[in-house]
Protein backbone atom coordinates (compact mmCIF):
# COMPACT_ATOMS: atom_id res chain seq x y z
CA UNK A 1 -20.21 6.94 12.21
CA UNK A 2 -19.55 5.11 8.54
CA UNK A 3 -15.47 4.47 8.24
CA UNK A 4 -14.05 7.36 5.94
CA UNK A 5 -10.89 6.47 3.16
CA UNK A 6 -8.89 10.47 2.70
CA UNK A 7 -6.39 9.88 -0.24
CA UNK A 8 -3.30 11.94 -0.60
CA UNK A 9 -1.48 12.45 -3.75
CA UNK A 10 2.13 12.65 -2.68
CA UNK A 11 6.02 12.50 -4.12
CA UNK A 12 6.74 13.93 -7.98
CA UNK A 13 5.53 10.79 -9.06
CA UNK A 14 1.85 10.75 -7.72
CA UNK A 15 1.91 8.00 -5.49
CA UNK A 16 -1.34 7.58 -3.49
CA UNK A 17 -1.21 7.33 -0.31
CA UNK A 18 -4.53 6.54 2.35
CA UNK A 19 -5.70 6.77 5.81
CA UNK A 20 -8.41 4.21 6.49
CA UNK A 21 -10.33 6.15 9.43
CA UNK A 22 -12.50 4.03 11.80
CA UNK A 23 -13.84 4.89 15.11
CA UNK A 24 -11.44 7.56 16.03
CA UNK A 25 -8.56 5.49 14.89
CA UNK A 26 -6.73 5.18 11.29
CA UNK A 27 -4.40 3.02 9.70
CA UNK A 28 -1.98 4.71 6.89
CA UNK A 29 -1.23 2.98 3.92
CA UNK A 30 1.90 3.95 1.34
CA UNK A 31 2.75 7.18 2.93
CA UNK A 32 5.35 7.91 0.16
CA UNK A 33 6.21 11.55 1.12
CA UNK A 34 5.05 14.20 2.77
CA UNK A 35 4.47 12.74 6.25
CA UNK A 36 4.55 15.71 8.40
CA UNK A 37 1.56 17.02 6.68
CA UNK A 38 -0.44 13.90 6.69
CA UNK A 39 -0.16 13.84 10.66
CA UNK A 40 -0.75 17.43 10.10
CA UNK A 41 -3.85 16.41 8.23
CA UNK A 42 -5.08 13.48 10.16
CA UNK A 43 -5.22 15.78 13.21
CA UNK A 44 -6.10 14.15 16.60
CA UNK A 45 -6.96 10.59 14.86
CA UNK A 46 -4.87 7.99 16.41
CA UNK A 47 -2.67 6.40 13.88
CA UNK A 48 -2.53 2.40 15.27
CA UNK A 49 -0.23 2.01 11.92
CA UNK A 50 1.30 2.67 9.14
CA UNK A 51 1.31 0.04 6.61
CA UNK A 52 4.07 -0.12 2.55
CA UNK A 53 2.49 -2.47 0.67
CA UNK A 54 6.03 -2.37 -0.81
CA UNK A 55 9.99 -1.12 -0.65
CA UNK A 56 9.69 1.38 -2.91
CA UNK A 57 11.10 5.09 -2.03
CA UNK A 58 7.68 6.81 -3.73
CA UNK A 59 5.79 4.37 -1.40
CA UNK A 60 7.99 4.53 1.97
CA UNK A 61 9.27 7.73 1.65
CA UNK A 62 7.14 9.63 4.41
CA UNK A 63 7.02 6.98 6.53
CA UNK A 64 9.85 8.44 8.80
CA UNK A 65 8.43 11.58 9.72
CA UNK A 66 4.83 9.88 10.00
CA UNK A 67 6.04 8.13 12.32
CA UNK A 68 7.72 10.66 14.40
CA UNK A 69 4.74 12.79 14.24
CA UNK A 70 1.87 10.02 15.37
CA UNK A 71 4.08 6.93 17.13
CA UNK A 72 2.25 4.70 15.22
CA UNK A 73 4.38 1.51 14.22
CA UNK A 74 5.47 0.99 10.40
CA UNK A 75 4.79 -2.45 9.21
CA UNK A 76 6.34 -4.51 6.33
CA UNK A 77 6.86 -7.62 4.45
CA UNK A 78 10.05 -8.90 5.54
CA UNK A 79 11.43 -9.20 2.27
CA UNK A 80 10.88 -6.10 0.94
CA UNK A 81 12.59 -4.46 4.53
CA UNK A 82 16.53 -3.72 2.78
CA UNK A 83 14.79 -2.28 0.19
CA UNK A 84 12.73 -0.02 1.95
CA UNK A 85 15.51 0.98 4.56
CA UNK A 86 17.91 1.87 1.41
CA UNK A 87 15.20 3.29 -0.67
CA UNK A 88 17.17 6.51 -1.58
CA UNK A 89 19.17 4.27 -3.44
CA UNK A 90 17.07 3.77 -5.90
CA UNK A 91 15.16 7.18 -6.71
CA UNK A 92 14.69 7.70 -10.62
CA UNK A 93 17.55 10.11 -11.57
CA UNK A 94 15.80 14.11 -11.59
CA UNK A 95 13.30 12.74 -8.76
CA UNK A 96 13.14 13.86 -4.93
CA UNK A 97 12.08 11.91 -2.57
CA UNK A 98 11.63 12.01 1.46
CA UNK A 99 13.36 9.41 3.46
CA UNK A 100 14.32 5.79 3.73
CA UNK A 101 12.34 4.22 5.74
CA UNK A 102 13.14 3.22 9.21
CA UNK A 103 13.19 -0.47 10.66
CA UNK A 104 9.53 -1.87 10.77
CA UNK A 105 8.26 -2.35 14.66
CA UNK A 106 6.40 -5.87 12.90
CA UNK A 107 6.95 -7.49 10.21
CA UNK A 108 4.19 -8.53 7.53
CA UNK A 109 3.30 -12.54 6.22
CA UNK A 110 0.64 -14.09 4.15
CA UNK A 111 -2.77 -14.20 6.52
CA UNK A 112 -1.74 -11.60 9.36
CA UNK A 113 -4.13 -9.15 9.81
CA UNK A 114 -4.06 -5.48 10.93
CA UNK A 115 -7.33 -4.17 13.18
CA UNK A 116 -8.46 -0.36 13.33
CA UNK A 117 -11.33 0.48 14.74
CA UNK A 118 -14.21 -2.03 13.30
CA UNK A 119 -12.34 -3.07 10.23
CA UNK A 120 -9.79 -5.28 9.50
CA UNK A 121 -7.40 -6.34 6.65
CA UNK A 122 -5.71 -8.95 6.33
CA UNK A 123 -2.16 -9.31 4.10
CA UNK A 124 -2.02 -11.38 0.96
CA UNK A 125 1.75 -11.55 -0.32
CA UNK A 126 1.47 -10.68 -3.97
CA UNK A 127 5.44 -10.23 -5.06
CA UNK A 128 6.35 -9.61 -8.38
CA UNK A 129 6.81 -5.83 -8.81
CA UNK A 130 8.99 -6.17 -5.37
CA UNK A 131 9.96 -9.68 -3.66
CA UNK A 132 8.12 -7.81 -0.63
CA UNK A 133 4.61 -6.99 -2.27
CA UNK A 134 1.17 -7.22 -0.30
CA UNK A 135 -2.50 -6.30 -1.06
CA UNK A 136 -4.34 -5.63 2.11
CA UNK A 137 -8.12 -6.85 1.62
CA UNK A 138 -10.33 -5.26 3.74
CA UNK A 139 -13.61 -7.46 6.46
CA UNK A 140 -15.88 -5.73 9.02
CA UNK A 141 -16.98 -2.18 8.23
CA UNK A 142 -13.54 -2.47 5.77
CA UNK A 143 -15.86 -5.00 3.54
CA UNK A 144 -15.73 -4.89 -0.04
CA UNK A 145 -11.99 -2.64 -0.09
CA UNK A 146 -8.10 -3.86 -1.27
CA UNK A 147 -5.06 -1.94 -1.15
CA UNK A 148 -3.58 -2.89 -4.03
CA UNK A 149 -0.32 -1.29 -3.57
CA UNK A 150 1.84 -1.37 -7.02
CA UNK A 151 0.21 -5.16 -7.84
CA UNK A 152 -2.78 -3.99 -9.50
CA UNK A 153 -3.38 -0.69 -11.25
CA UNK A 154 -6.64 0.29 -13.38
CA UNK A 155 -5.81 -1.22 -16.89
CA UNK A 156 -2.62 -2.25 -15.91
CA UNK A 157 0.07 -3.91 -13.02
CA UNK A 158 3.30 -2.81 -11.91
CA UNK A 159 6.24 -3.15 -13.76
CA UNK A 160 8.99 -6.03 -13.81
CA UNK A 161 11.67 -3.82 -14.86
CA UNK A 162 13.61 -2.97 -11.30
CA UNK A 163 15.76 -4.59 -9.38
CA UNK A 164 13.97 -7.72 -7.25
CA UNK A 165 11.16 -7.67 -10.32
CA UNK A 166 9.50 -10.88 -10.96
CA UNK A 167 7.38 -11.22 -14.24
CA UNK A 168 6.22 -14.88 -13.35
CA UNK A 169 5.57 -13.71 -10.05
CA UNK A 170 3.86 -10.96 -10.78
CA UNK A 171 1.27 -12.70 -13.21
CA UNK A 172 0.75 -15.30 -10.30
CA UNK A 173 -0.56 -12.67 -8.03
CA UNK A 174 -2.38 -11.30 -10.68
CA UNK A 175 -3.88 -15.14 -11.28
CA UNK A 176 -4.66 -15.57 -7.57
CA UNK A 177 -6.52 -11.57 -7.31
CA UNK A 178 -8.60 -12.96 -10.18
CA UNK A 179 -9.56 -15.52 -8.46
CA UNK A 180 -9.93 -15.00 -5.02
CA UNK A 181 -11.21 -11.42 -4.87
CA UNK A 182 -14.89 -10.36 -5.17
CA UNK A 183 -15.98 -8.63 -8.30
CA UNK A 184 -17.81 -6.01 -6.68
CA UNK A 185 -14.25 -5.23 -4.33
CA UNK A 186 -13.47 -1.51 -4.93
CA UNK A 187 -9.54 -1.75 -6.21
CA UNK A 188 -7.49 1.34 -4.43
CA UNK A 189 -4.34 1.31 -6.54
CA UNK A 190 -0.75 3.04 -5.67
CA UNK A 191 -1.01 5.05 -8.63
CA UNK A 192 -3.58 6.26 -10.83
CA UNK A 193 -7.17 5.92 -10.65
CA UNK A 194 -9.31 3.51 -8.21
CA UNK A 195 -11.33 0.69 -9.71
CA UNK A 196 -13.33 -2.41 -8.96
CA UNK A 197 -11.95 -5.99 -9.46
CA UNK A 198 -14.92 -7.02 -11.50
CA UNK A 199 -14.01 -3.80 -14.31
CA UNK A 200 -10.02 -5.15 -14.52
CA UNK A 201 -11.34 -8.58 -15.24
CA UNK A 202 -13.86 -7.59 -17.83
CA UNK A 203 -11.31 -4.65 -19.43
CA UNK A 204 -7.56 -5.62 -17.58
CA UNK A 205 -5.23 -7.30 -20.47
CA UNK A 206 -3.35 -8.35 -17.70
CA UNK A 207 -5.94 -10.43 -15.87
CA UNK A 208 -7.62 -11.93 -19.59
């Protein structure tokens, strides 16, 4: 059976959260509320882990109950870890949001790589929008997909503006997606709509 991506629009700010499903197994990415129901959702799939490409509460904020529900270990970059485990802390005034996140069972770094089913994706640290920030780029039946996270959004990149922000930073990672990633690589953003990397280099002012 082909690998299947279900999105899921979740917290008041539209954050989108995925399960990667392959070969009975699933790995969820950004589950930034509403964990319960994803488990709910995802059924009798076994969830091998659940993956923040950042510390962010809209991006972390399910991750709790997900993990309650399914078992499945949350994993990190290490330097985005205080921030995720105080993310309440930082919720835009007027917005809800779920939970912090608990302590990661592994901790993320630059080449590690994270195996469900036939696919695999392995981590490239892009910090700028958090100190933390990771892209996960997908091999095997995974070929040709990134997890962009808050990095990379269609016609745009995530903003400097917050605490741990990094504007050089961020334009680095930018530099070295440019660069390194396939144009034909379908771009799964945290927010917004999906993309390829070849259409944000052609139309992206951020990666001219």
């Amino acid at each position: 059976m082909a690998d299947e991506i279900r999105q899921y629009i979740v917290t008041p700010i539209e954050t989108n959260c995925y399960a990667y499903i392959s070969d009975g197994s699933c790995i969820v990415v950004d589950p930034g509320g509403s964990g319960a129901q994803i488990a709910a959702d995802l059924g009798s799939l076994d969830v091998v882990a659940i993956v923040c490409t950042h510390g962010h509460f809209d991006h972390v904020g399910g991750v709790a109950a997900l993990k309650e529900a399914t078992g499945a270990d949350f994993l990190i970059n290490a330097a985005d870890v205080e921030l995720a485990c105080h993310s309440k802390a930082s919720v835009f005034p007027g917005v809800e949001c779920d939970d912090d996140a608990p302590q990661p069972d592994r901790l993320l770094s630059e080449g590690d790589t994270i195996e469900v089913g036939t696919a695999v994706f392995t981590v490239i640290e892009t910090p700028g929008h958090t100190p933390g920030g990771i892209c996960l780029l997908g091999s095997g039946t995974a070929e040709g997909i990134l997890f962009t996270g808050d990095t990379l959004f269609a016609g745009s990149r995530g903003r400097t503006d917050l605490a741990g922000g990094d504007e050089d930073a961020i334009m680095d990672s930018l530099e070295r997606l440019k660069r390194e990633i396939p144009s034909e690589t379908a771009v799964l953003c945290g927010h917004g709509h999906s993309s390829t990397m070849g259409r944000e280099i052609r139309s992206n002012p951020f990666l001219r």
